[in-house]
PDB file of N, CA and C in Angstrom:
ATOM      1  N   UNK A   1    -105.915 117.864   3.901  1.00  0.00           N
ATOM      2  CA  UNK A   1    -104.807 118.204   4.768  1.00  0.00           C
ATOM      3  C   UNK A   1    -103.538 118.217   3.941  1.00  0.00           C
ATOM      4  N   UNK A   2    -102.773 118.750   3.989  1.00  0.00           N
ATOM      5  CA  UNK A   2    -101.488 119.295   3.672  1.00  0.00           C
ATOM      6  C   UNK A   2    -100.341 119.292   4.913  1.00  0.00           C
ATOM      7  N   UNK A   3     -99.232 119.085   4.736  1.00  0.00           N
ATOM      8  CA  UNK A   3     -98.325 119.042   5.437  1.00  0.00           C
ATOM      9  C   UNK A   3     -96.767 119.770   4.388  1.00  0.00           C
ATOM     10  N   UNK A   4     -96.181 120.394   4.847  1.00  0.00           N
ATOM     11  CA  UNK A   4     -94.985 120.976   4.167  1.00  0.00           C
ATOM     12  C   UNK A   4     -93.891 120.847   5.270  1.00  0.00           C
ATOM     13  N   UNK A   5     -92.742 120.413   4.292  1.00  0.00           N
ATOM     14  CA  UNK A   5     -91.602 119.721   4.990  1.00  0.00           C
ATOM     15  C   UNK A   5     -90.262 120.409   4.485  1.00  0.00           C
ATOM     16  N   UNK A   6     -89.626 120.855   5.438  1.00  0.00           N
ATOM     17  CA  UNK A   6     -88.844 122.105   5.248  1.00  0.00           C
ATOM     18  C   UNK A   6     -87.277 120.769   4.279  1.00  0.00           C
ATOM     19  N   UNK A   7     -87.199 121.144   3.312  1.00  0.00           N
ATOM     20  CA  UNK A   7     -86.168 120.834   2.200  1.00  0.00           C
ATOM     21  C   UNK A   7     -84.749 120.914   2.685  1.00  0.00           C
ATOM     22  N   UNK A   8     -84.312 121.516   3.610  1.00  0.00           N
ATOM     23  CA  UNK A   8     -82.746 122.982   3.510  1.00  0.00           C
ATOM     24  C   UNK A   8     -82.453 121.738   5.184  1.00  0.00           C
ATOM     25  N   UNK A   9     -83.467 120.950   5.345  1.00  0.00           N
ATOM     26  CA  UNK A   9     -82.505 120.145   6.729  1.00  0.00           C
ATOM     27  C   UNK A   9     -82.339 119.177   6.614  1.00  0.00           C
ATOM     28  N   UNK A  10     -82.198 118.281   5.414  1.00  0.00           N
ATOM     29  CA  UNK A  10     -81.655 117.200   4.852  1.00  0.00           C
ATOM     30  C   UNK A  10     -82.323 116.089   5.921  1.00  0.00           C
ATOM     31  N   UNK A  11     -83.344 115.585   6.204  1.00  0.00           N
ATOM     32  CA  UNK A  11     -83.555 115.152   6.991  1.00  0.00           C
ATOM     33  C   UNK A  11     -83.440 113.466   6.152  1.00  0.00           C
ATOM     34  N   UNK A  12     -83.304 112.323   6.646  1.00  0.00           N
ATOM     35  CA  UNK A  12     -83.709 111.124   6.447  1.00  0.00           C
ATOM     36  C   UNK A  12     -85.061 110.795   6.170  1.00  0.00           C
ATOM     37  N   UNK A  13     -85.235 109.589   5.200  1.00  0.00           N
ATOM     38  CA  UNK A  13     -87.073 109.204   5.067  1.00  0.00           C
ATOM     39  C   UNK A  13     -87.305 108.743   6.313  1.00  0.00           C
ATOM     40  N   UNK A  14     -86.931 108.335   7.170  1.00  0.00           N
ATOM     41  CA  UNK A  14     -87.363 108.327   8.126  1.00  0.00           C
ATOM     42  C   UNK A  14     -88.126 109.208   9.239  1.00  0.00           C
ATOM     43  N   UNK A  15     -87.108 110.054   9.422  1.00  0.00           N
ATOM     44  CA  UNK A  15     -87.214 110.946  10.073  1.00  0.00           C
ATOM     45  C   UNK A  15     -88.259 112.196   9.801  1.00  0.00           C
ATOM     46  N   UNK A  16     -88.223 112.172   8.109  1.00  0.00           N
ATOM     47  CA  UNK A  16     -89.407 112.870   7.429  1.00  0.00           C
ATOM     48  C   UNK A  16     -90.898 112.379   7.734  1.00  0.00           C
ATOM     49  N   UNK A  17     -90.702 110.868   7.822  1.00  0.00           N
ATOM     50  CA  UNK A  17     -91.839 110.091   7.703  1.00  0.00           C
ATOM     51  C   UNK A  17     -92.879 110.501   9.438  1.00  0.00           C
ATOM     52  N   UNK A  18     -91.741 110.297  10.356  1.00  0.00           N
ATOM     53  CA  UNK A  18     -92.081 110.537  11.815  1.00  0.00           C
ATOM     54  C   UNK A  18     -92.760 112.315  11.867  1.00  0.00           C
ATOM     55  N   UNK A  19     -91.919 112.878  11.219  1.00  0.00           N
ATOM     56  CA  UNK A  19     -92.383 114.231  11.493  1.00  0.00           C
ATOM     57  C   UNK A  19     -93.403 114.437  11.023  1.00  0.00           C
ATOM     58  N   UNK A  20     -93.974 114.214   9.635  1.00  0.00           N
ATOM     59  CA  UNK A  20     -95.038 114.108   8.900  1.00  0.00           C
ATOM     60  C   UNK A  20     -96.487 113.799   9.586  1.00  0.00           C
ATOM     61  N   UNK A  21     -96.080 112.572  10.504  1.00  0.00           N
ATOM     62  CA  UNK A  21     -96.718 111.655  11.217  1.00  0.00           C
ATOM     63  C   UNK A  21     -97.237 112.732  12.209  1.00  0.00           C
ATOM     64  N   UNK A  22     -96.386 113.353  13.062  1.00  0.00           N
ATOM     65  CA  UNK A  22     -96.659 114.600  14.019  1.00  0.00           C
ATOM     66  C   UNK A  22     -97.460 115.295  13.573  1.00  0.00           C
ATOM     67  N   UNK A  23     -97.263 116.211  12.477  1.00  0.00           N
ATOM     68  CA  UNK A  23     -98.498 117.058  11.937  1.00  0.00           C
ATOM     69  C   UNK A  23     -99.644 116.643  11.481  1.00  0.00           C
ATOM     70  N   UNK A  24    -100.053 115.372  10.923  1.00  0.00           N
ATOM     71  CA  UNK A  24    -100.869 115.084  10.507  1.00  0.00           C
ATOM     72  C   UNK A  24    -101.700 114.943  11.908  1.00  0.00           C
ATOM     73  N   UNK A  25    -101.709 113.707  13.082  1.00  0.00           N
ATOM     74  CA  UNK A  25    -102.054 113.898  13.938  1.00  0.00           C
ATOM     75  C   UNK A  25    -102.546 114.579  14.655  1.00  0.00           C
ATOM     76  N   UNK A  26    -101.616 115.597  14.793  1.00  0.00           N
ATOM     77  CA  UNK A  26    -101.541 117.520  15.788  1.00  0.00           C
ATOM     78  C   UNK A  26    -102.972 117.825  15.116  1.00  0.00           C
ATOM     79  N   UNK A  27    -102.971 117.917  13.720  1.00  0.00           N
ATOM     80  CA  UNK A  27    -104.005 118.927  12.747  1.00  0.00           C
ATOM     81  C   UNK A  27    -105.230 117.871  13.032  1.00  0.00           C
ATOM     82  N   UNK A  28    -105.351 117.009  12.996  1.00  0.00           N
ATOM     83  CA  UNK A  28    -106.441 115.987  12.995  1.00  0.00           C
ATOM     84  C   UNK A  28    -107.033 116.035  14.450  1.00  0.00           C
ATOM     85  N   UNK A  29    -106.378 115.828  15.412  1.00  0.00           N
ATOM     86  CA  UNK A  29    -106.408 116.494  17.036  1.00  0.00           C
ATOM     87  C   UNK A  29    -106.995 117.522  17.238  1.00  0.00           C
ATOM     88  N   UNK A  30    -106.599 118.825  16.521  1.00  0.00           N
ATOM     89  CA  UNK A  30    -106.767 120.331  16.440  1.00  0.00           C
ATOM     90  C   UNK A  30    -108.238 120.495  15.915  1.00  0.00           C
ATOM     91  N   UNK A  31    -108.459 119.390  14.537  1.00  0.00           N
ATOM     92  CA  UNK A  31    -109.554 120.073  13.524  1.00  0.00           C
ATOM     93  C   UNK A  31    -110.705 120.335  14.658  1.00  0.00           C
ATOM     94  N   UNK A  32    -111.321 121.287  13.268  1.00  0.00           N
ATOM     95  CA  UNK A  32    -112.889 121.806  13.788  1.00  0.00           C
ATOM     96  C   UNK A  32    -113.684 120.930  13.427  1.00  0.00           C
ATOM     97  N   UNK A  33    -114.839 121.231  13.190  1.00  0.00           N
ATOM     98  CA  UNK A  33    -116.131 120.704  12.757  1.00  0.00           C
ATOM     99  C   UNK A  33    -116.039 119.901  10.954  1.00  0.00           C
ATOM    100  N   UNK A  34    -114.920 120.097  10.769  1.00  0.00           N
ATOM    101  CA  UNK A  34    -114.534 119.798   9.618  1.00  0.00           C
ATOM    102  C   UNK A  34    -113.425 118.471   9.948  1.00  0.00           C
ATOM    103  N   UNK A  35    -113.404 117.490  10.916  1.00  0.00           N
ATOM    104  CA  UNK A  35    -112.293 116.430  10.845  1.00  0.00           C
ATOM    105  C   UNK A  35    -113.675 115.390  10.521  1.00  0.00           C
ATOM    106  N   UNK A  36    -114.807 115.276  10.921  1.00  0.00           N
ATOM    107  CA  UNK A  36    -115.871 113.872  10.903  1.00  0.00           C
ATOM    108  C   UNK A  36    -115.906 114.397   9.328  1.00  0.00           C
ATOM    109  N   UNK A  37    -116.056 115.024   8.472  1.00  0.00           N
ATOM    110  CA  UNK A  37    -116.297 114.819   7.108  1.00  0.00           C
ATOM    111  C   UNK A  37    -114.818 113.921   6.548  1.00  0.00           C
ATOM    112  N   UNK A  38    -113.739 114.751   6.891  1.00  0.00           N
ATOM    113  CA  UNK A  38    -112.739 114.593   6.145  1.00  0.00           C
ATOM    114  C   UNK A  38    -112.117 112.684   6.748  1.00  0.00           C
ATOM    115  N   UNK A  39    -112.320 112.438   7.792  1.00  0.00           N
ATOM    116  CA  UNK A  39    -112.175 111.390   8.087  1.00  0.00           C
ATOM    117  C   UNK A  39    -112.898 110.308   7.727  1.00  0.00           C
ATOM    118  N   UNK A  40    -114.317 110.782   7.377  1.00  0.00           N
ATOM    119  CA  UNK A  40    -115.447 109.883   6.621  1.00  0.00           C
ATOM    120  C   UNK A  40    -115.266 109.475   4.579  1.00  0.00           C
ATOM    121  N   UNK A  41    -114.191 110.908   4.711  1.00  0.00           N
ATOM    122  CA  UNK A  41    -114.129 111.023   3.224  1.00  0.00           C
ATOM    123  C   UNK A  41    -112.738 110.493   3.028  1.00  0.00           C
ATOM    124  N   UNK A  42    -111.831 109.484   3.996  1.00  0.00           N
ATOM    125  CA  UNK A  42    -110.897 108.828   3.611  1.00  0.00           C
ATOM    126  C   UNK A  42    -109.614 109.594   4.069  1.00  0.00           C
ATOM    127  N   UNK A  43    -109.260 110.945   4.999  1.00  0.00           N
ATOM    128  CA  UNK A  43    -108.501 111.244   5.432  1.00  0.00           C
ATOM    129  C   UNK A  43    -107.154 111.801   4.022  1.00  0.00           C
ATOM    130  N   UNK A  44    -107.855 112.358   3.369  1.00  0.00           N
ATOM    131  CA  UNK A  44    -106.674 112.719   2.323  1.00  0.00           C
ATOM    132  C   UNK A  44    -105.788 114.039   2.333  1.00  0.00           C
ATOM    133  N   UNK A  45    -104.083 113.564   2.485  1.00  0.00           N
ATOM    134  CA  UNK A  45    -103.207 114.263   2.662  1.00  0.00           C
ATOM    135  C   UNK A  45    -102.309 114.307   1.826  1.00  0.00           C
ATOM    136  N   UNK A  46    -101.596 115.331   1.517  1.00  0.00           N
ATOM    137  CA  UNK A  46    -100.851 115.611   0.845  1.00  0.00           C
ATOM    138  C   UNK A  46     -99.385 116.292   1.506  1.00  0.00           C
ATOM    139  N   UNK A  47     -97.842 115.959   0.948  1.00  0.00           N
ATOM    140  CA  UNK A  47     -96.909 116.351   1.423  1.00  0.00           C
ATOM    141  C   UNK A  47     -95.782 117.088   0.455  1.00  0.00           C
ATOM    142  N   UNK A  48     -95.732 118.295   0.657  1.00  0.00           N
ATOM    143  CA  UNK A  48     -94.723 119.008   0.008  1.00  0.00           C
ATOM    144  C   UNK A  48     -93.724 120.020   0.008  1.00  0.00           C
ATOM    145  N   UNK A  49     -92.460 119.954  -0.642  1.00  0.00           N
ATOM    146  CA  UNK A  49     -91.173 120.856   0.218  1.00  0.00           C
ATOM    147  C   UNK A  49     -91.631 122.118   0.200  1.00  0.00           C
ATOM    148  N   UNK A  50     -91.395 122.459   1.708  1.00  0.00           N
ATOM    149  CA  UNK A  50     -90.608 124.275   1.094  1.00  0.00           C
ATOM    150  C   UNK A  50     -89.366 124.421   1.130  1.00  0.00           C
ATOM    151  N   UNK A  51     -88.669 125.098   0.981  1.00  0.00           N
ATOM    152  CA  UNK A  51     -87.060 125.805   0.911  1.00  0.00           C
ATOM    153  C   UNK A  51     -86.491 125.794   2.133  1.00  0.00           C
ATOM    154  N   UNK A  52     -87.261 126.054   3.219  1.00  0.00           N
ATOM    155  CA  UNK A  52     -86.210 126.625   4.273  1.00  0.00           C
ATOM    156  C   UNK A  52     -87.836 127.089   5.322  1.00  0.00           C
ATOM    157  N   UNK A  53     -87.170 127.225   6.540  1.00  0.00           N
ATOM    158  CA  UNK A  53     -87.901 127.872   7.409  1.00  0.00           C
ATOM    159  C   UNK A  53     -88.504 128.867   7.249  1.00  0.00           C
ATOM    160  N   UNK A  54     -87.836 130.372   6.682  1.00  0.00           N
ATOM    161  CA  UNK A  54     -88.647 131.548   6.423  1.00  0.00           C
ATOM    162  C   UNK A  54     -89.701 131.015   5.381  1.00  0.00           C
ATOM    163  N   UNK A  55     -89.659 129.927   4.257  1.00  0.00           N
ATOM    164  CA  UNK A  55     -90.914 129.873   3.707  1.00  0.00           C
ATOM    165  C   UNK A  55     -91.921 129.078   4.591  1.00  0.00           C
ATOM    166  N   UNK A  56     -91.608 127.949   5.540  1.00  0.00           N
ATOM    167  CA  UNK A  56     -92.347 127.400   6.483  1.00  0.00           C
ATOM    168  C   UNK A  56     -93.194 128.245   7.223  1.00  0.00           C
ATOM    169  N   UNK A  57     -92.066 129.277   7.753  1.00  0.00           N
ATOM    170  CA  UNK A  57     -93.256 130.196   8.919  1.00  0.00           C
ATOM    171  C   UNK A  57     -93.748 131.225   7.881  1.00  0.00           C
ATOM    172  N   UNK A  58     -93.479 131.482   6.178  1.00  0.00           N
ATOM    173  CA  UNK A  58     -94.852 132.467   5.341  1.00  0.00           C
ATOM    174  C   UNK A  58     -96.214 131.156   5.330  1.00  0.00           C
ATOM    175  N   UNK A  59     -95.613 130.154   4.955  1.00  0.00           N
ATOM    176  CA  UNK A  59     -97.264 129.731   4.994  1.00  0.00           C
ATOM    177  C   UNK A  59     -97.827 129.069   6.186  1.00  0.00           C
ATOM    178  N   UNK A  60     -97.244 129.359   7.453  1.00  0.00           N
ATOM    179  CA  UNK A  60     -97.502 129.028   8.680  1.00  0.00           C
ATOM    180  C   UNK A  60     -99.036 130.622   8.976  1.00  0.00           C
ATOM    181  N   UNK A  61     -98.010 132.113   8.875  1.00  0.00           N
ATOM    182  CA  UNK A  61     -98.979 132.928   9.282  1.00  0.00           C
ATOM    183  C   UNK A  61     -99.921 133.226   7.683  1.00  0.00           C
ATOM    184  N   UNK A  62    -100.086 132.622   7.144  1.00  0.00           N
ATOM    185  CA  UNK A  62    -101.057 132.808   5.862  1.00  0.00           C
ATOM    186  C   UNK A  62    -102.028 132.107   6.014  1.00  0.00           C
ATOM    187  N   UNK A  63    -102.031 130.956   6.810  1.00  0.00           N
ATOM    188  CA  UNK A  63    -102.551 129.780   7.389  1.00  0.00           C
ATOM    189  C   UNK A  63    -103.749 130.274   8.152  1.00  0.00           C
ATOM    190  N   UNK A  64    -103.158 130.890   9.250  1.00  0.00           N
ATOM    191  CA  UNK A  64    -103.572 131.456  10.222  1.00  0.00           C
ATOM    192  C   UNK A  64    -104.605 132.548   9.970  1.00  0.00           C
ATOM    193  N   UNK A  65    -103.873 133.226   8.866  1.00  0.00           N
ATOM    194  CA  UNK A  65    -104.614 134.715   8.881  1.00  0.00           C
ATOM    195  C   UNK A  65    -105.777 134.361   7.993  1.00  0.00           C
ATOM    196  N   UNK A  66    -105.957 133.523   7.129  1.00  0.00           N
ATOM    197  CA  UNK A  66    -107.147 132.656   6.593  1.00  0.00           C
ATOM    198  C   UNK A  66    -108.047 132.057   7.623  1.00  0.00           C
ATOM    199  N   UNK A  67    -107.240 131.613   9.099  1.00  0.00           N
ATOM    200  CA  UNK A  67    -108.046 130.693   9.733  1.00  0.00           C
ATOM    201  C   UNK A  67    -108.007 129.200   9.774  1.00  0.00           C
ATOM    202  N   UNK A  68    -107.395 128.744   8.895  1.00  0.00           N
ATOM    203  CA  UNK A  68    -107.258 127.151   9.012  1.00  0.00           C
ATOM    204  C   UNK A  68    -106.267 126.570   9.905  1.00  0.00           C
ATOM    205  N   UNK A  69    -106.379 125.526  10.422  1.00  0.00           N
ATOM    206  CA  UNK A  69    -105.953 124.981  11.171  1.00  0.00           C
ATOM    207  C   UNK A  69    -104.632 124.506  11.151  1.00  0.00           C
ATOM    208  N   UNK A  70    -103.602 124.759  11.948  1.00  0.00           N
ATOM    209  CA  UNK A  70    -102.549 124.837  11.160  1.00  0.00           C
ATOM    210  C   UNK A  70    -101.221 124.312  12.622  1.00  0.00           C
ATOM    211  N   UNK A  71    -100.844 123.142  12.608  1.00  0.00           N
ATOM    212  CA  UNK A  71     -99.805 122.499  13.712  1.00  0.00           C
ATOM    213  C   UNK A  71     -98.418 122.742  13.341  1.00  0.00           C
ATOM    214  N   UNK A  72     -97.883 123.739  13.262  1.00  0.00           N
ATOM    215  CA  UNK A  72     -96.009 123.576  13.858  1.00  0.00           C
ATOM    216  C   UNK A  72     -95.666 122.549  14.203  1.00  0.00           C
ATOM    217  N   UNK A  73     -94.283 121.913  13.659  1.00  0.00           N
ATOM    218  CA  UNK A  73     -93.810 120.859  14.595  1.00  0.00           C
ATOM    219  C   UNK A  73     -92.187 120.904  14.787  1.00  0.00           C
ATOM    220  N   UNK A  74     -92.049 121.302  15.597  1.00  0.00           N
ATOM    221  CA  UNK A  74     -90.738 121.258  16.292  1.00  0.00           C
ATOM    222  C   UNK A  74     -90.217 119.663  16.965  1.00  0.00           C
ATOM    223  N   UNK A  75     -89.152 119.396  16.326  1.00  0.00           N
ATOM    224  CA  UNK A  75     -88.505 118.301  16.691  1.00  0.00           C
ATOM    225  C   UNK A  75     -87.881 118.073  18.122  1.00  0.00           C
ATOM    226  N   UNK A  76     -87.657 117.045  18.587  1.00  0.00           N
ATOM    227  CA  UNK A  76     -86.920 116.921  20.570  1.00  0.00           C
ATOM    228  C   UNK A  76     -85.853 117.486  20.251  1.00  0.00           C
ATOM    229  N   UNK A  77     -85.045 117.069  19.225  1.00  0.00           N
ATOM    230  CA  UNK A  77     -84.167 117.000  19.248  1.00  0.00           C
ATOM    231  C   UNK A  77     -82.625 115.495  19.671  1.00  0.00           C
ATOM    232  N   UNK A  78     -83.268 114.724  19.851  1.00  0.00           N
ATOM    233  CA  UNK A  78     -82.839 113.377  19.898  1.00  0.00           C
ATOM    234  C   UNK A  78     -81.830 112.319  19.338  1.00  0.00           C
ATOM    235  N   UNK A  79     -82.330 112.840  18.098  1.00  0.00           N
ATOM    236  CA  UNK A  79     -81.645 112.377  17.039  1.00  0.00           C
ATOM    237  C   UNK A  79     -80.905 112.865  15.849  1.00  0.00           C
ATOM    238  N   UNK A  80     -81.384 113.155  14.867  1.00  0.00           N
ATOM    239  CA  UNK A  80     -80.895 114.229  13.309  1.00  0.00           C
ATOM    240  C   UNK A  80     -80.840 115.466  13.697  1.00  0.00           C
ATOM    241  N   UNK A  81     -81.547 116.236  14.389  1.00  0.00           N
ATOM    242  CA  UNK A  81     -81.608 117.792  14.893  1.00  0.00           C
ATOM    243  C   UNK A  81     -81.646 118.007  15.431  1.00  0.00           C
ATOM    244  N   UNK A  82     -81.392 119.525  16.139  1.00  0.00           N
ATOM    245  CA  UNK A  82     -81.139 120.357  17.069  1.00  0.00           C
ATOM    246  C   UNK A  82     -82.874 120.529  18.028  1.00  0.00           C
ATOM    247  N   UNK A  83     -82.372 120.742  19.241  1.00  0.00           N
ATOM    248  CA  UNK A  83     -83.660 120.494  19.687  1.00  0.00           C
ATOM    249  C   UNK A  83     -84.415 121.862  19.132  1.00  0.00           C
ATOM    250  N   UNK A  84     -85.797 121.585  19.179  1.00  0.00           N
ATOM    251  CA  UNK A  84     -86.646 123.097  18.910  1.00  0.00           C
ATOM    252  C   UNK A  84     -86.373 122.956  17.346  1.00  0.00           C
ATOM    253  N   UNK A  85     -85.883 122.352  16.586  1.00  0.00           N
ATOM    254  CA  UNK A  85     -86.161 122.406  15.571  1.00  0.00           C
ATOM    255  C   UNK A  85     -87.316 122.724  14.564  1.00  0.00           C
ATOM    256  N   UNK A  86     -87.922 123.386  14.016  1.00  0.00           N
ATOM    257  CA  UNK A  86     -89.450 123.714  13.235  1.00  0.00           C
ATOM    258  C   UNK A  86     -88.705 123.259  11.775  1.00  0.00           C
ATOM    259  N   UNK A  87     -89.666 121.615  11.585  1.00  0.00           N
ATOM    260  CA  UNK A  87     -88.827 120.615  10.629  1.00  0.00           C
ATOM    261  C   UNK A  87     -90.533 120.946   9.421  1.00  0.00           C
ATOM    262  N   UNK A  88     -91.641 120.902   9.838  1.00  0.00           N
ATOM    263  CA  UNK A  88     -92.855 121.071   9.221  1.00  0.00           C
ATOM    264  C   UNK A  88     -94.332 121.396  10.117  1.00  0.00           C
ATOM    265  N   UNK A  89     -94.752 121.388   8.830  1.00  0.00           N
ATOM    266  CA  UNK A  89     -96.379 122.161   9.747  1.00  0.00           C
ATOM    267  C   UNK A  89     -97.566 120.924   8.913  1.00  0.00           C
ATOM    268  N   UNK A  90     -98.260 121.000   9.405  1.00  0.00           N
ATOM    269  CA  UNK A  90     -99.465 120.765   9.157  1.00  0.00           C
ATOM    270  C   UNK A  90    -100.538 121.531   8.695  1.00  0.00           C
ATOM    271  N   UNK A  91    -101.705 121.267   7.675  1.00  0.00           N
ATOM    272  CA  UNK A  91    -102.799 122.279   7.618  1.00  0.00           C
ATOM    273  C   UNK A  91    -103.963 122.012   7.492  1.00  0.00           C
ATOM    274  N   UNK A  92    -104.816 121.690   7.863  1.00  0.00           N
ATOM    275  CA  UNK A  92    -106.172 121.467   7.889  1.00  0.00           C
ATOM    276  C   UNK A  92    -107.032 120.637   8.884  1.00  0.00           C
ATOM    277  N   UNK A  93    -107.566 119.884   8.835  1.00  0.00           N
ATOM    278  CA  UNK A  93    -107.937 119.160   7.358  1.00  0.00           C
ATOM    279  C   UNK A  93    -109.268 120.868   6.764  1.00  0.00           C
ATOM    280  N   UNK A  94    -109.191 121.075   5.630  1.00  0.00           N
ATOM    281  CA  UNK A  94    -110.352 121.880   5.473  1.00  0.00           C
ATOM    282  C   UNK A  94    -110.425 121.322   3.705  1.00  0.00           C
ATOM    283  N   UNK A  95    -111.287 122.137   3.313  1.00  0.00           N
ATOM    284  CA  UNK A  95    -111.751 122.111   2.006  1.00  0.00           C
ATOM    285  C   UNK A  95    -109.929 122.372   0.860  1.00  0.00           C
ATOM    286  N   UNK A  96    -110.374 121.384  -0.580  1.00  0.00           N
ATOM    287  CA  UNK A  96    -109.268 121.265  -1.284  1.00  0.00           C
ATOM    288  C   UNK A  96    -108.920 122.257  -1.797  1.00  0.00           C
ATOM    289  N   UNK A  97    -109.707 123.707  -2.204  1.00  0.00           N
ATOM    290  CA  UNK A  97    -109.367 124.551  -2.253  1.00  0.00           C
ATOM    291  C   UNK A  97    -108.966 125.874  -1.692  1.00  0.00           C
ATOM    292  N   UNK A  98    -108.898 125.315  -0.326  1.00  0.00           N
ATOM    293  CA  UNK A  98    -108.347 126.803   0.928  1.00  0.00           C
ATOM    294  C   UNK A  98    -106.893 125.677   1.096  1.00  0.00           C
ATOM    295  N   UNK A  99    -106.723 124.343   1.090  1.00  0.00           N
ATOM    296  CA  UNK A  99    -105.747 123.883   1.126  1.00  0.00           C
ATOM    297  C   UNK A  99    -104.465 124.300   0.325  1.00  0.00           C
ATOM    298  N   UNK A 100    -105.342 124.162  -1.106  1.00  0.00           N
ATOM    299  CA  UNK A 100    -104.652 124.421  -2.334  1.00  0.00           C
ATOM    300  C   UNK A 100    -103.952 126.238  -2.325  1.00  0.00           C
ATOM    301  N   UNK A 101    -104.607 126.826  -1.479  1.00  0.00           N
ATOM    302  CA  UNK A 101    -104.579 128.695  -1.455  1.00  0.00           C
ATOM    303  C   UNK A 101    -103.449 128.545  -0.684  1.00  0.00           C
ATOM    304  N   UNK A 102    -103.072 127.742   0.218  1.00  0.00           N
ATOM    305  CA  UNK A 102    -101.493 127.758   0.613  1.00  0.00           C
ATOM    306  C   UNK A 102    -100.747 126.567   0.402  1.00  0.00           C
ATOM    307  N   UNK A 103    -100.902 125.994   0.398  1.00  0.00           N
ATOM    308  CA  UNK A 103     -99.634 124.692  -0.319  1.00  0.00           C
ATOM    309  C   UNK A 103     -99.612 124.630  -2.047  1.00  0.00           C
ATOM    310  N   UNK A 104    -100.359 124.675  -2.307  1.00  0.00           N
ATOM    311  CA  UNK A 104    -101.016 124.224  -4.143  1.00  0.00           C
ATOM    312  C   UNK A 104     -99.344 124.726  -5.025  1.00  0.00           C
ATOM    313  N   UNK A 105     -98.276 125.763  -4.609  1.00  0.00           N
ATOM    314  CA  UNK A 105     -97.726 125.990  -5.851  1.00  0.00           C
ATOM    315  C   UNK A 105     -96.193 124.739  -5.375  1.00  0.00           C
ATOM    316  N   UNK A 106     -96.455 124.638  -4.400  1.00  0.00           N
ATOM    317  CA  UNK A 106     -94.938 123.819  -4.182  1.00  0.00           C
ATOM    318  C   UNK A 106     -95.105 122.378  -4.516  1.00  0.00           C
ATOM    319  N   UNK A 107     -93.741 121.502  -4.762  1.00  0.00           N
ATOM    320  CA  UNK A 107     -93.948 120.478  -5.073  1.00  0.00           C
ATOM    321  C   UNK A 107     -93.792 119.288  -4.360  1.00  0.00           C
ATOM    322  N   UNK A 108     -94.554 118.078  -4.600  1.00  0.00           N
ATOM    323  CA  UNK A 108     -95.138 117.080  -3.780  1.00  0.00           C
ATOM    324  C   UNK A 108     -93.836 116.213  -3.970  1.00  0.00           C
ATOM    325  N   UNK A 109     -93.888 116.126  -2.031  1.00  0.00           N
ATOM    326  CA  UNK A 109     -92.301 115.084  -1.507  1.00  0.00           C
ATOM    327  C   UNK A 109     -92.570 113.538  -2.105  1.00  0.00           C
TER     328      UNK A 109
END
């Protein structure tokens, strides 16, 4: 699993940490037939920036158009941001190398 965390909204570790928390969940909730391996195999995730939203929603529909499992997470709005916020996504859980085919070139938060 992979999670990417949009860079450009200055968010707090906190607040990163909570959102993070959302996608991982969402995607783990979501998985297919592929969460009893990955949960047996220790639940391993990985977290890393993108730039800004337009790169969030390219590897949001790249995600998709591959097929993997893939959670948006829009913030309440409550606290640090605007409501409806799309702060990160989630992706998998699937195999390390369809993971790696969309997160693999950016770098780890």
């Amino acid at each position: 699993m992979a999670i990417a965390v949009r860079k450009d909204l200055s968010m707090g570790k906190g607040k990163i940490a909570a959102q993070v928390a959302h996608a991982a969940v969402e995607c783990s909730m979501h998985a297919s037939e592929k969460r009893t391996e990955w949960i047996s195999q220790g639940q391993k995730k990985i977290v890393v920036w993108v730039r800004d939203e337009k790169e969030l929603q390219e590897l949001i529909a790249k995600a998709r158009s591959i097929g993997v499992n893939c959670c948006p997470i829009r913030d309440a709005g409550l606290t640090q941001l605007e409501p409806d916020t799309l702060t990160c996504s989630g992706f998998g859980p699937d195999e390390d190398s369809v993971i790696d085919s969309i997160t693999g070139k950016f770098k780890l938060v």
